[in-house]
N, C-alpha and C. Protein backbone atom coordinates (compact mmCIF):
# COMPACT_ATOMS: atom_id res chain seq x y z
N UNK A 1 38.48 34.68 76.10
CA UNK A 1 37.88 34.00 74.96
C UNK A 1 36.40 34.41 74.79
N UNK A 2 35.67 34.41 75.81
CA UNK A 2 34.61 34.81 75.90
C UNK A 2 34.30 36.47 75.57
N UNK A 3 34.97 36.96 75.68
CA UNK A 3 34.81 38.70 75.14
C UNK A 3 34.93 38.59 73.70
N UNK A 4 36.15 37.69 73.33
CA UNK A 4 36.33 37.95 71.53
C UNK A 4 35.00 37.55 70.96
N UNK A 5 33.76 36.49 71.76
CA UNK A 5 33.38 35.61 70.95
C UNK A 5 32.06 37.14 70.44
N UNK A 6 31.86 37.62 71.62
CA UNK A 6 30.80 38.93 72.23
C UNK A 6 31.01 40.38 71.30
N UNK A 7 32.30 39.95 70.64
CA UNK A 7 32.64 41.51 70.19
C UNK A 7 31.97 41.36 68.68
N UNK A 8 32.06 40.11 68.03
CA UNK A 8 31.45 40.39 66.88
C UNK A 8 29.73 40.26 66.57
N UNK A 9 29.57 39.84 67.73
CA UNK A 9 27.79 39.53 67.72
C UNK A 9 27.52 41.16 68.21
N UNK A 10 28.13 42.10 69.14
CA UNK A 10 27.58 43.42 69.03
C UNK A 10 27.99 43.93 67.61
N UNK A 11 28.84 43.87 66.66
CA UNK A 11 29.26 44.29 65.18
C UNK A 11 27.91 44.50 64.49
N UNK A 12 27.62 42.57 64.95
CA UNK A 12 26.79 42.33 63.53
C UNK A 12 25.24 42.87 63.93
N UNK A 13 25.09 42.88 65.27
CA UNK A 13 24.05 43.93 65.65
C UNK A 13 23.62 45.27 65.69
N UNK A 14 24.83 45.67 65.66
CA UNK A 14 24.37 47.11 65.69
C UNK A 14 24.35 47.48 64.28
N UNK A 15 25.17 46.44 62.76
CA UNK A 15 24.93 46.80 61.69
C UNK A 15 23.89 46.50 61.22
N UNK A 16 22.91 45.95 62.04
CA UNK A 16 21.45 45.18 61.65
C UNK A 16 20.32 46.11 61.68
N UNK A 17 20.81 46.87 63.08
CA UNK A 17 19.70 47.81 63.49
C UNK A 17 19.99 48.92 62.80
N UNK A 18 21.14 49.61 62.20
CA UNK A 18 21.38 50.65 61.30
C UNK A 18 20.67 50.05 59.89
N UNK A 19 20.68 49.11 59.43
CA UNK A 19 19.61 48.94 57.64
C UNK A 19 18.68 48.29 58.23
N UNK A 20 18.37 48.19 59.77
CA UNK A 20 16.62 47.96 60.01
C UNK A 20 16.41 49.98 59.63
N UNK A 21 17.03 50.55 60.07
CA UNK A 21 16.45 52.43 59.96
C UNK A 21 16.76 52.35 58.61
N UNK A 22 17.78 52.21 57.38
CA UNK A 22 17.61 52.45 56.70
C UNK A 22 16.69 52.22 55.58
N UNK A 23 15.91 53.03 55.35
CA UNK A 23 15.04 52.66 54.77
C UNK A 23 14.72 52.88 53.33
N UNK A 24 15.83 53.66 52.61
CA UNK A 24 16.49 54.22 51.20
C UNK A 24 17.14 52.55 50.82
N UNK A 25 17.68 52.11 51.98
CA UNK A 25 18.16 50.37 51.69
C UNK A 25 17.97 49.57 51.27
N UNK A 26 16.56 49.60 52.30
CA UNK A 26 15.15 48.69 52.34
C UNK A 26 14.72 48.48 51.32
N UNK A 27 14.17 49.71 50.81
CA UNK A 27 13.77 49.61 49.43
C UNK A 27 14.48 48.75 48.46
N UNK A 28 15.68 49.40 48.38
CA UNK A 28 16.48 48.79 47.28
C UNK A 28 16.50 47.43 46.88
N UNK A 29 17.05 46.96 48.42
CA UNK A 29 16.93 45.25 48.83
C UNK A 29 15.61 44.57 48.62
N UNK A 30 14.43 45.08 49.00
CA UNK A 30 13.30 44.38 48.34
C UNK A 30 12.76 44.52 46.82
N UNK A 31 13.91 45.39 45.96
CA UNK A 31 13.59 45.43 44.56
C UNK A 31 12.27 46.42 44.77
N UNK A 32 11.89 47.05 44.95
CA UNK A 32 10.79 47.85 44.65
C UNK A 32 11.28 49.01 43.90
N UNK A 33 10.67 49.35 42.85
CA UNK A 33 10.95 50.77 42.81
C UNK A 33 10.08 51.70 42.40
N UNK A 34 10.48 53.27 43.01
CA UNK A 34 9.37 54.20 42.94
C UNK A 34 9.34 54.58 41.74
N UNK A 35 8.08 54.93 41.81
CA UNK A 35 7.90 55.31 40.03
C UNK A 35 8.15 56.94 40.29
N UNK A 36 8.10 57.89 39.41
CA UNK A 36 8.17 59.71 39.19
C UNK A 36 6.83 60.07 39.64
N UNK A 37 7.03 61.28 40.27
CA UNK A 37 5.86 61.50 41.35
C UNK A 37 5.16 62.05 40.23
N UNK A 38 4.45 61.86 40.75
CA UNK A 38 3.02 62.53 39.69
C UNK A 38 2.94 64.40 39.94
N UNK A 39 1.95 64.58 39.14
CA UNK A 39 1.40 65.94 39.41
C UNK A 39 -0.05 66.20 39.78
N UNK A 40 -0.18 66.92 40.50
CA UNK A 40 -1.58 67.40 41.01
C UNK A 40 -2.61 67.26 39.68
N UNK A 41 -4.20 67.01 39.78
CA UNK A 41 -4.43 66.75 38.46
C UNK A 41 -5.89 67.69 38.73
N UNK A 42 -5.54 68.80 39.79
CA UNK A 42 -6.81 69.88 39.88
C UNK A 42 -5.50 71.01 40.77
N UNK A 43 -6.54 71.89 41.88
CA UNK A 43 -5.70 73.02 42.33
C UNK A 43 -5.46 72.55 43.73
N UNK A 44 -4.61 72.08 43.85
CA UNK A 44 -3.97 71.07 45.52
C UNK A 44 -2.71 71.07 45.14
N UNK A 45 -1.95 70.97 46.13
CA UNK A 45 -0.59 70.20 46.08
C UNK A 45 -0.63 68.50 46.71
N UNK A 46 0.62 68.18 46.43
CA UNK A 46 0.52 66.62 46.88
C UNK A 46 1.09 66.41 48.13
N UNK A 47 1.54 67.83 48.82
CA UNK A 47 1.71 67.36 50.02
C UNK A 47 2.01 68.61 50.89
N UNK A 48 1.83 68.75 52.16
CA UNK A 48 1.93 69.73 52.75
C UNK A 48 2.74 69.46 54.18
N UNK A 49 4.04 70.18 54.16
CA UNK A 49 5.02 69.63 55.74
C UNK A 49 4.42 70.67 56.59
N UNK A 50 4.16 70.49 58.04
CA UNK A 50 4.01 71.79 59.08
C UNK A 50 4.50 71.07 60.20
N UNK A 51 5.30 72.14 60.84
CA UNK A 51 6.22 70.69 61.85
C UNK A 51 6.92 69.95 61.45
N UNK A 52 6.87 68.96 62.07
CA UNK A 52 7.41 67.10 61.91
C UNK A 52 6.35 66.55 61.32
N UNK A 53 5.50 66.96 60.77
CA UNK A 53 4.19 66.73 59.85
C UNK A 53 4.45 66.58 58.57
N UNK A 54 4.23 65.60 58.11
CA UNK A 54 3.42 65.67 56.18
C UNK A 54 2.26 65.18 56.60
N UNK A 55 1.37 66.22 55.68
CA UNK A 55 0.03 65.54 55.55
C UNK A 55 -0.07 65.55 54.15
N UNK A 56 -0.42 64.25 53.01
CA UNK A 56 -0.28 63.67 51.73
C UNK A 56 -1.43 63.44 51.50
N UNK A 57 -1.80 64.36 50.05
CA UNK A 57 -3.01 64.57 49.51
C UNK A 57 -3.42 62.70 49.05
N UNK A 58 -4.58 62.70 48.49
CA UNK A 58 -4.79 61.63 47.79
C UNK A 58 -4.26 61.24 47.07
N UNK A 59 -3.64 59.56 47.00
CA UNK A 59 -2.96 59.54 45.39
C UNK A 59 -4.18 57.97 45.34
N UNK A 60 -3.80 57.79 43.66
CA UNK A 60 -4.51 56.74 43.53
C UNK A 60 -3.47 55.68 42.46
N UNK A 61 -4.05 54.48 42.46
CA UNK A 61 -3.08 53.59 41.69
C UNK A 61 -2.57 53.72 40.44
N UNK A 62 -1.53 54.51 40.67
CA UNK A 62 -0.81 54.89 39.09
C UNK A 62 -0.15 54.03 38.47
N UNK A 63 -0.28 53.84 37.14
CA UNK A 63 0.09 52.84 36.26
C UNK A 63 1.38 53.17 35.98
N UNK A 64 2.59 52.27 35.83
CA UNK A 64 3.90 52.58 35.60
C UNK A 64 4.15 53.27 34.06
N UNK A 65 3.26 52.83 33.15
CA UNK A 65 2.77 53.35 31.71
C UNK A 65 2.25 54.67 31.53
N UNK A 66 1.39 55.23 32.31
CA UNK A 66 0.44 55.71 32.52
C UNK A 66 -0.72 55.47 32.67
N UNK A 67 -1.51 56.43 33.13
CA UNK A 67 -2.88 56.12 33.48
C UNK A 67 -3.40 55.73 34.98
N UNK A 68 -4.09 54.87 34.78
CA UNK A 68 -4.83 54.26 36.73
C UNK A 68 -5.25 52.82 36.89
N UNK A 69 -5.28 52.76 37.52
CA UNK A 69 -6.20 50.81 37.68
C UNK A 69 -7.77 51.73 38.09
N UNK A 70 -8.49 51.57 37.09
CA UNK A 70 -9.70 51.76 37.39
C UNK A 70 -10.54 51.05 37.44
N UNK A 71 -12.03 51.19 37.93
CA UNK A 71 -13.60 50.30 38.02
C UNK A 71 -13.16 49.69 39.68
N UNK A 72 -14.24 49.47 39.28
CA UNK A 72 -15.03 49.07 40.84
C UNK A 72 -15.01 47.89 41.60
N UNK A 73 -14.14 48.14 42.76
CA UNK A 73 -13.75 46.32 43.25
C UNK A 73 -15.40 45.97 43.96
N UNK A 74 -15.42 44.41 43.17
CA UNK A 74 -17.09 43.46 43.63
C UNK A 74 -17.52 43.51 42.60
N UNK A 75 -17.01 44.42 41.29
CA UNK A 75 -17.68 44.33 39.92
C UNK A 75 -16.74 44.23 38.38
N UNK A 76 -15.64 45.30 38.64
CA UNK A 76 -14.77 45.40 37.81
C UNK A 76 -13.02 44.65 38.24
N UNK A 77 -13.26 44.88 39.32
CA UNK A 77 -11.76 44.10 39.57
C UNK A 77 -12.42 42.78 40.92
N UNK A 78 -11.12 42.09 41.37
CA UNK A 78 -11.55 41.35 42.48
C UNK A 78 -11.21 41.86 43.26
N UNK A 79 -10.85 41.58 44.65
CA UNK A 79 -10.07 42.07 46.08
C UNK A 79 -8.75 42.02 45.86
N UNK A 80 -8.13 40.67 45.23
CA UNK A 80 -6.80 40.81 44.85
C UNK A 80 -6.32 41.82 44.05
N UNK A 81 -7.31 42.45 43.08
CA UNK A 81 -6.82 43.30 42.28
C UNK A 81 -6.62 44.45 43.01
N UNK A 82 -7.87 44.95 43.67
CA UNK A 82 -7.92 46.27 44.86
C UNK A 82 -6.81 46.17 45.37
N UNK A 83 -6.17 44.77 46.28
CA UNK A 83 -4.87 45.17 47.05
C UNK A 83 -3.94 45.54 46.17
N UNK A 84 -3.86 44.78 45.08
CA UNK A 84 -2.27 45.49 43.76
C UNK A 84 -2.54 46.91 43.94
N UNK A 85 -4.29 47.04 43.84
CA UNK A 85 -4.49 49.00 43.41
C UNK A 85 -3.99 49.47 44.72
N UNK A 86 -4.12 49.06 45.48
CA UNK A 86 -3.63 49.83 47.49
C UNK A 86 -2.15 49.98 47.01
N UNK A 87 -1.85 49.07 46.56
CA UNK A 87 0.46 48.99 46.84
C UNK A 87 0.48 49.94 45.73
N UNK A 88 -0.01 49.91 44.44
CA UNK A 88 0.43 50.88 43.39
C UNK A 88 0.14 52.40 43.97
N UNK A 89 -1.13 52.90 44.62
CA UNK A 89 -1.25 53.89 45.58
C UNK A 89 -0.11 53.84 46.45
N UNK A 90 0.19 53.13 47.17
CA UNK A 90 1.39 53.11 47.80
C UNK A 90 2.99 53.24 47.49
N UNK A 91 3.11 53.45 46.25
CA UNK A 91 3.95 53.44 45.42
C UNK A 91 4.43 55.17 45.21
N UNK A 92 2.77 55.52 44.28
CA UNK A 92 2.77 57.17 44.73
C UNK A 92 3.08 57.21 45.02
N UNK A 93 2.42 57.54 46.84
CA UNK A 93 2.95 57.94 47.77
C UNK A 93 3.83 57.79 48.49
N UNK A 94 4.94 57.10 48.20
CA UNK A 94 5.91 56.84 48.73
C UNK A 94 7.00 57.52 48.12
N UNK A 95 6.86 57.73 46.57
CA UNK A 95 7.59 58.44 45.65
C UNK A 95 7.38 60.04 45.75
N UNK A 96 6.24 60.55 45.91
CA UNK A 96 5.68 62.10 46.31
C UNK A 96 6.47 62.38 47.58
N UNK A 97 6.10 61.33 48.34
CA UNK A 97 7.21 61.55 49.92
C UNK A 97 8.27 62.09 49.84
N UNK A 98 9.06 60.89 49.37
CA UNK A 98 10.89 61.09 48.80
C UNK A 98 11.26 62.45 48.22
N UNK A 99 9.98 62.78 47.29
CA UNK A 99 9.87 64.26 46.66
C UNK A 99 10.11 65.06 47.32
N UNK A 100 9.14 65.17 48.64
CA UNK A 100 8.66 66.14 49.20
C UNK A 100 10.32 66.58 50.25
N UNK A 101 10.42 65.70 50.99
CA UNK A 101 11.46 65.50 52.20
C UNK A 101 12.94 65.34 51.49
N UNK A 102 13.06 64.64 50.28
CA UNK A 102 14.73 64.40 50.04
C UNK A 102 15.04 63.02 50.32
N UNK A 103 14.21 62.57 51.66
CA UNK A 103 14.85 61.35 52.13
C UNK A 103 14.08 60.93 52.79
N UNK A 104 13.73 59.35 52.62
CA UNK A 104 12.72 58.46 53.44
C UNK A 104 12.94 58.05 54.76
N UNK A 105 15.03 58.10 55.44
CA UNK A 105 15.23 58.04 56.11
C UNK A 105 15.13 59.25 57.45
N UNK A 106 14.54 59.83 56.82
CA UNK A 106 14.07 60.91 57.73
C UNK A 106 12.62 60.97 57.96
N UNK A 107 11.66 59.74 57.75
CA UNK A 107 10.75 59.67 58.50
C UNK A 107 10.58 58.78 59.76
N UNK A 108 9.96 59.39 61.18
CA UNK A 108 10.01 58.91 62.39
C UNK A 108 9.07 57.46 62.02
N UNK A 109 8.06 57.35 61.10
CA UNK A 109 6.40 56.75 61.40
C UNK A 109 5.47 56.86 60.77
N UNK A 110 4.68 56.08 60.18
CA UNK A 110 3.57 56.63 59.63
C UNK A 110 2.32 56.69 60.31
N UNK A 111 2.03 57.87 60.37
CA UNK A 111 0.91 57.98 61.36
C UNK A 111 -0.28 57.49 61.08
N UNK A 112 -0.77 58.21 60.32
CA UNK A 112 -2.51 57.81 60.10
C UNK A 112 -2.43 57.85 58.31
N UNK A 113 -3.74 56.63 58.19
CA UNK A 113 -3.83 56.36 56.83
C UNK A 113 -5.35 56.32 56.46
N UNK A 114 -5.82 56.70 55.41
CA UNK A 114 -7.26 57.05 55.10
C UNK A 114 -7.52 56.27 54.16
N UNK A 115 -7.95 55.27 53.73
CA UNK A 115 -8.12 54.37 52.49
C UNK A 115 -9.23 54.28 51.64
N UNK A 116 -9.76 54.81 50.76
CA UNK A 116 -10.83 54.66 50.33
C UNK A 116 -11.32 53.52 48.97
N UNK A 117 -11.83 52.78 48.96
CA UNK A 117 -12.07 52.06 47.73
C UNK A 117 -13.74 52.28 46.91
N UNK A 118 -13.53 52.22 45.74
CA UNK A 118 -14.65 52.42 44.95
C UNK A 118 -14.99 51.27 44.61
N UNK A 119 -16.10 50.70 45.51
CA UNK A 119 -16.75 49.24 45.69
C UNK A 119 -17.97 49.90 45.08
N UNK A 120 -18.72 48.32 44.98
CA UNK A 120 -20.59 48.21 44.69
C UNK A 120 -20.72 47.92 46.39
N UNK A 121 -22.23 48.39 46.43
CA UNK A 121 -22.92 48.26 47.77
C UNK A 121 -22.46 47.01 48.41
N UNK A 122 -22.64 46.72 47.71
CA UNK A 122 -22.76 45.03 48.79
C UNK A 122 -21.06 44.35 49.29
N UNK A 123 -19.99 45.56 49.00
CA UNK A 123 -18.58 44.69 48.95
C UNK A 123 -18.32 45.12 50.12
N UNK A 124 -17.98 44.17 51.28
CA UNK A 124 -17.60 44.81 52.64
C UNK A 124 -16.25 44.54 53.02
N UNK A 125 -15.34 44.04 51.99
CA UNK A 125 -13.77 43.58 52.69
C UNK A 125 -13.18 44.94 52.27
N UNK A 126 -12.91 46.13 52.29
CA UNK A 126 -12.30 47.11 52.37
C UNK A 126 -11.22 46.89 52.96
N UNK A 127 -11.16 46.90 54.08
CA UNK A 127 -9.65 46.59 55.07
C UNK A 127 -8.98 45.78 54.38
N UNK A 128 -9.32 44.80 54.00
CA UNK A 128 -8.31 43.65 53.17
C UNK A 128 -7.87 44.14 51.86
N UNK A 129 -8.19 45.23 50.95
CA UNK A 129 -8.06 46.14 50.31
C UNK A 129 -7.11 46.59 49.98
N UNK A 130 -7.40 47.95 51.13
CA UNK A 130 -6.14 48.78 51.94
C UNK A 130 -5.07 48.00 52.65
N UNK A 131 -5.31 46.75 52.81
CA UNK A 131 -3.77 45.91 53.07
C UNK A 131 -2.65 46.19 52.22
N UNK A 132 -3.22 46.38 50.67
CA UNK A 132 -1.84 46.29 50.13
C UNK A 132 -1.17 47.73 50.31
N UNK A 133 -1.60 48.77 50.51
CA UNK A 133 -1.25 49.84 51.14
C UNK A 133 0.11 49.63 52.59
N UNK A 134 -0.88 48.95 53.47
CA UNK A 134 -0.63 49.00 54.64
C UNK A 134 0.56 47.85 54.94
N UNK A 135 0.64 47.16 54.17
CA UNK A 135 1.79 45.94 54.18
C UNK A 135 2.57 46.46 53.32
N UNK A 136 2.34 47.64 52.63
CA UNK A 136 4.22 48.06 51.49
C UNK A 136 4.33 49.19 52.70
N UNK A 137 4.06 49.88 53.10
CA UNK A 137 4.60 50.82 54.74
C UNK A 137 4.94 49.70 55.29
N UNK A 138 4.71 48.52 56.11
CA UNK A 138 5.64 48.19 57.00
C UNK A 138 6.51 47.19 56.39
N UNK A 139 6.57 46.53 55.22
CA UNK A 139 7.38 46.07 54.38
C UNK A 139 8.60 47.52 54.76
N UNK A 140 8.32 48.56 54.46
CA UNK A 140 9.78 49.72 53.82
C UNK A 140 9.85 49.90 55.51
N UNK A 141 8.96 50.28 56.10
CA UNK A 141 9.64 51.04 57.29
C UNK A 141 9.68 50.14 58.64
N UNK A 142 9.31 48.38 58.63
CA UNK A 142 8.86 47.75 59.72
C UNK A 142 7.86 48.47 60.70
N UNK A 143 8.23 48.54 61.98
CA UNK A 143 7.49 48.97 62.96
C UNK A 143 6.89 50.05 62.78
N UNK A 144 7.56 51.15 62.30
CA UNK A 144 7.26 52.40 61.96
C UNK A 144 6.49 52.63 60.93
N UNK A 145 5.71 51.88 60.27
CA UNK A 145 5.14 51.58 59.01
C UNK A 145 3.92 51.28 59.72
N UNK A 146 3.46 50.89 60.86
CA UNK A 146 2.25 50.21 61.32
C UNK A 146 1.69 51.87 61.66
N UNK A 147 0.50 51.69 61.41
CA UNK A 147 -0.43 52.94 61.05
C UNK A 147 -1.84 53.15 61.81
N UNK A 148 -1.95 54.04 62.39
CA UNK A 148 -4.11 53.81 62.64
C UNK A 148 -4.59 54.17 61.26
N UNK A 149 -5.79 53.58 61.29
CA UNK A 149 -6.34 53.79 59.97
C UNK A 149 -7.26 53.46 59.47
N UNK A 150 -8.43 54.11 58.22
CA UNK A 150 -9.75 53.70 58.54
C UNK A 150 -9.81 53.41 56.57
N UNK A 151 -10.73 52.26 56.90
CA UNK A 151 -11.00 51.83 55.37
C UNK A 151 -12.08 51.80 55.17
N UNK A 152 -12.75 52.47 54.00
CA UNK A 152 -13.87 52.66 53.72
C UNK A 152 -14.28 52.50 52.63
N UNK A 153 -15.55 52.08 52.18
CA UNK A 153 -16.01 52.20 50.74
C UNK A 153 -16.74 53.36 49.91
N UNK A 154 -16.61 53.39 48.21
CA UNK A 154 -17.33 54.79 48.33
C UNK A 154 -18.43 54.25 47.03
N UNK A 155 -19.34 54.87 46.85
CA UNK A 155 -19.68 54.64 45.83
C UNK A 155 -19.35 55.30 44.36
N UNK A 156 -18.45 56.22 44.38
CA UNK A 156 -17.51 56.65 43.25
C UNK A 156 -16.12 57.07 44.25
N UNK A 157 -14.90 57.42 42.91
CA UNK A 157 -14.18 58.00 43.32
C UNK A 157 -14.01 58.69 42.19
N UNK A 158 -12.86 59.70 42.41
CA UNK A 158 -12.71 60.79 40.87
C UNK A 158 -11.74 59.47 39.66
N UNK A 159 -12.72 60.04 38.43
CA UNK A 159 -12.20 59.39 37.24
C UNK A 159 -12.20 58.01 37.39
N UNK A 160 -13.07 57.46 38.12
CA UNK A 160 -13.41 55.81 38.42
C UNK A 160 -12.20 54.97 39.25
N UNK A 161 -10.84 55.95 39.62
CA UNK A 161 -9.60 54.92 40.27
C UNK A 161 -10.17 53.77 41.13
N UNK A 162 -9.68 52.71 41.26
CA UNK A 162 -10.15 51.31 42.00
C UNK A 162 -10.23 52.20 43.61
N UNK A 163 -8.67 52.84 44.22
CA UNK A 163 -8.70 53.70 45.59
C UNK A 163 -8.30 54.69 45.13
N UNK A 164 -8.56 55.48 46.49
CA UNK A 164 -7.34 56.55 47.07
C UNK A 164 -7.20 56.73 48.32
N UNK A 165 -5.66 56.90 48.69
CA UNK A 165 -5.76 56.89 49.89
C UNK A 165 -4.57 58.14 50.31
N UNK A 166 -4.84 58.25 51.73
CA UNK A 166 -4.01 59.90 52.15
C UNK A 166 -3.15 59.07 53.21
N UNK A 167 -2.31 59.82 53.61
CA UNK A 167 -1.47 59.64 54.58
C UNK A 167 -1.05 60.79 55.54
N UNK A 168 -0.47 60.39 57.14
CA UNK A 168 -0.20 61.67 57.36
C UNK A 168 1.21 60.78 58.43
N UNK A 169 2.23 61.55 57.81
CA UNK A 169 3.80 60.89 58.04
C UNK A 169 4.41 61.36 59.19
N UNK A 170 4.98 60.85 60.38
CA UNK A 170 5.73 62.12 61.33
C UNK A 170 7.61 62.05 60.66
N UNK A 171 7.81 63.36 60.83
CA UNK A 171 9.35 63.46 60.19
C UNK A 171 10.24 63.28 62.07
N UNK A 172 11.62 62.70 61.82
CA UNK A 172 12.75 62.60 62.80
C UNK A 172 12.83 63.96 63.02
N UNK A 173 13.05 64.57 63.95
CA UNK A 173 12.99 65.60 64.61
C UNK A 173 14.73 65.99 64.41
């Protein structure tokens, strides 16, 4: 009696930990969806594999319409707005990814994340910022979504975007 009770709690586990990896799933199930990757908007590409490496140029908060979330968080937007601008950056890049690789389930991790926001002098919550960045990675990938990473302020960025931020992804071997 005791084995039958054991056989379906390993079932429902091991189908747990297969759409904890899936992460094409993930997505789905939390309703998110990627917008069409953008295009380079000088002479770069948006992403470069070497190895089990992507390293992902800058993207910044692209508007599902077009356009950017622009001006300056502490003057033109609030902090809440900056984090929407981090997840819509995060959005990019999550969509450029998919581009790049075919498949999200073929990333190991996200390694390192570079966040930049176009604040006034005096705005020092950056990190809280780049949260909304850093909470849609481990929202899609859990554990593997947790990142080192440095947030900074600038006093411009190109074409006024609120951020931009880079990433550098490890691929499943």
């Amino acid at each position: 009696m005791r084995k039958l009770f054991f056989i379906p709690l390993i079932i429902l586990s091991t189908c747990l930990m297969v759409y904890a990896q899936d992460y094409e799933a993930r997505i789905k199930a939390l309703g998110i969806h990627l917008p069409e990757p953008g295009k380079p908007v000088a002479n770069y590409v948006k992403a470069v594999v070497t190895g089990n490496l992507v390293f992902l140029a800058g993207h910044g908060p692209a508007l599902p319409e077009g356009g950017y979330i622009t001006g300056k968080v502490g003057k033109d937007l609030t902090e809440k707005e900056g984090y929407d601008a981090a997840r819509l950056a995060g959005l990019a890049m999550l969509s450029t990814l998919k581009n790049i690789i075919g498949d999200l389930n073929k990333v190991n991790r996200i390694v390192k994340v570079t966040g930049m926001v176009n604040a006034v002098d005096d705005f020092t919550n950056h990190p809280e910022v780049i949260n909304g960045f850093s909470d849609l990675m481990v929202e899609v990938f859990g554990e593997n979504g947790k990142h080192a990473r440095s947030a900074v302020g600038m006093g411009s960025l190109p074409r006024n975007i609120a951020v931009e931020i880079e990433m550098i992804v490890e691929l499943k071997e």
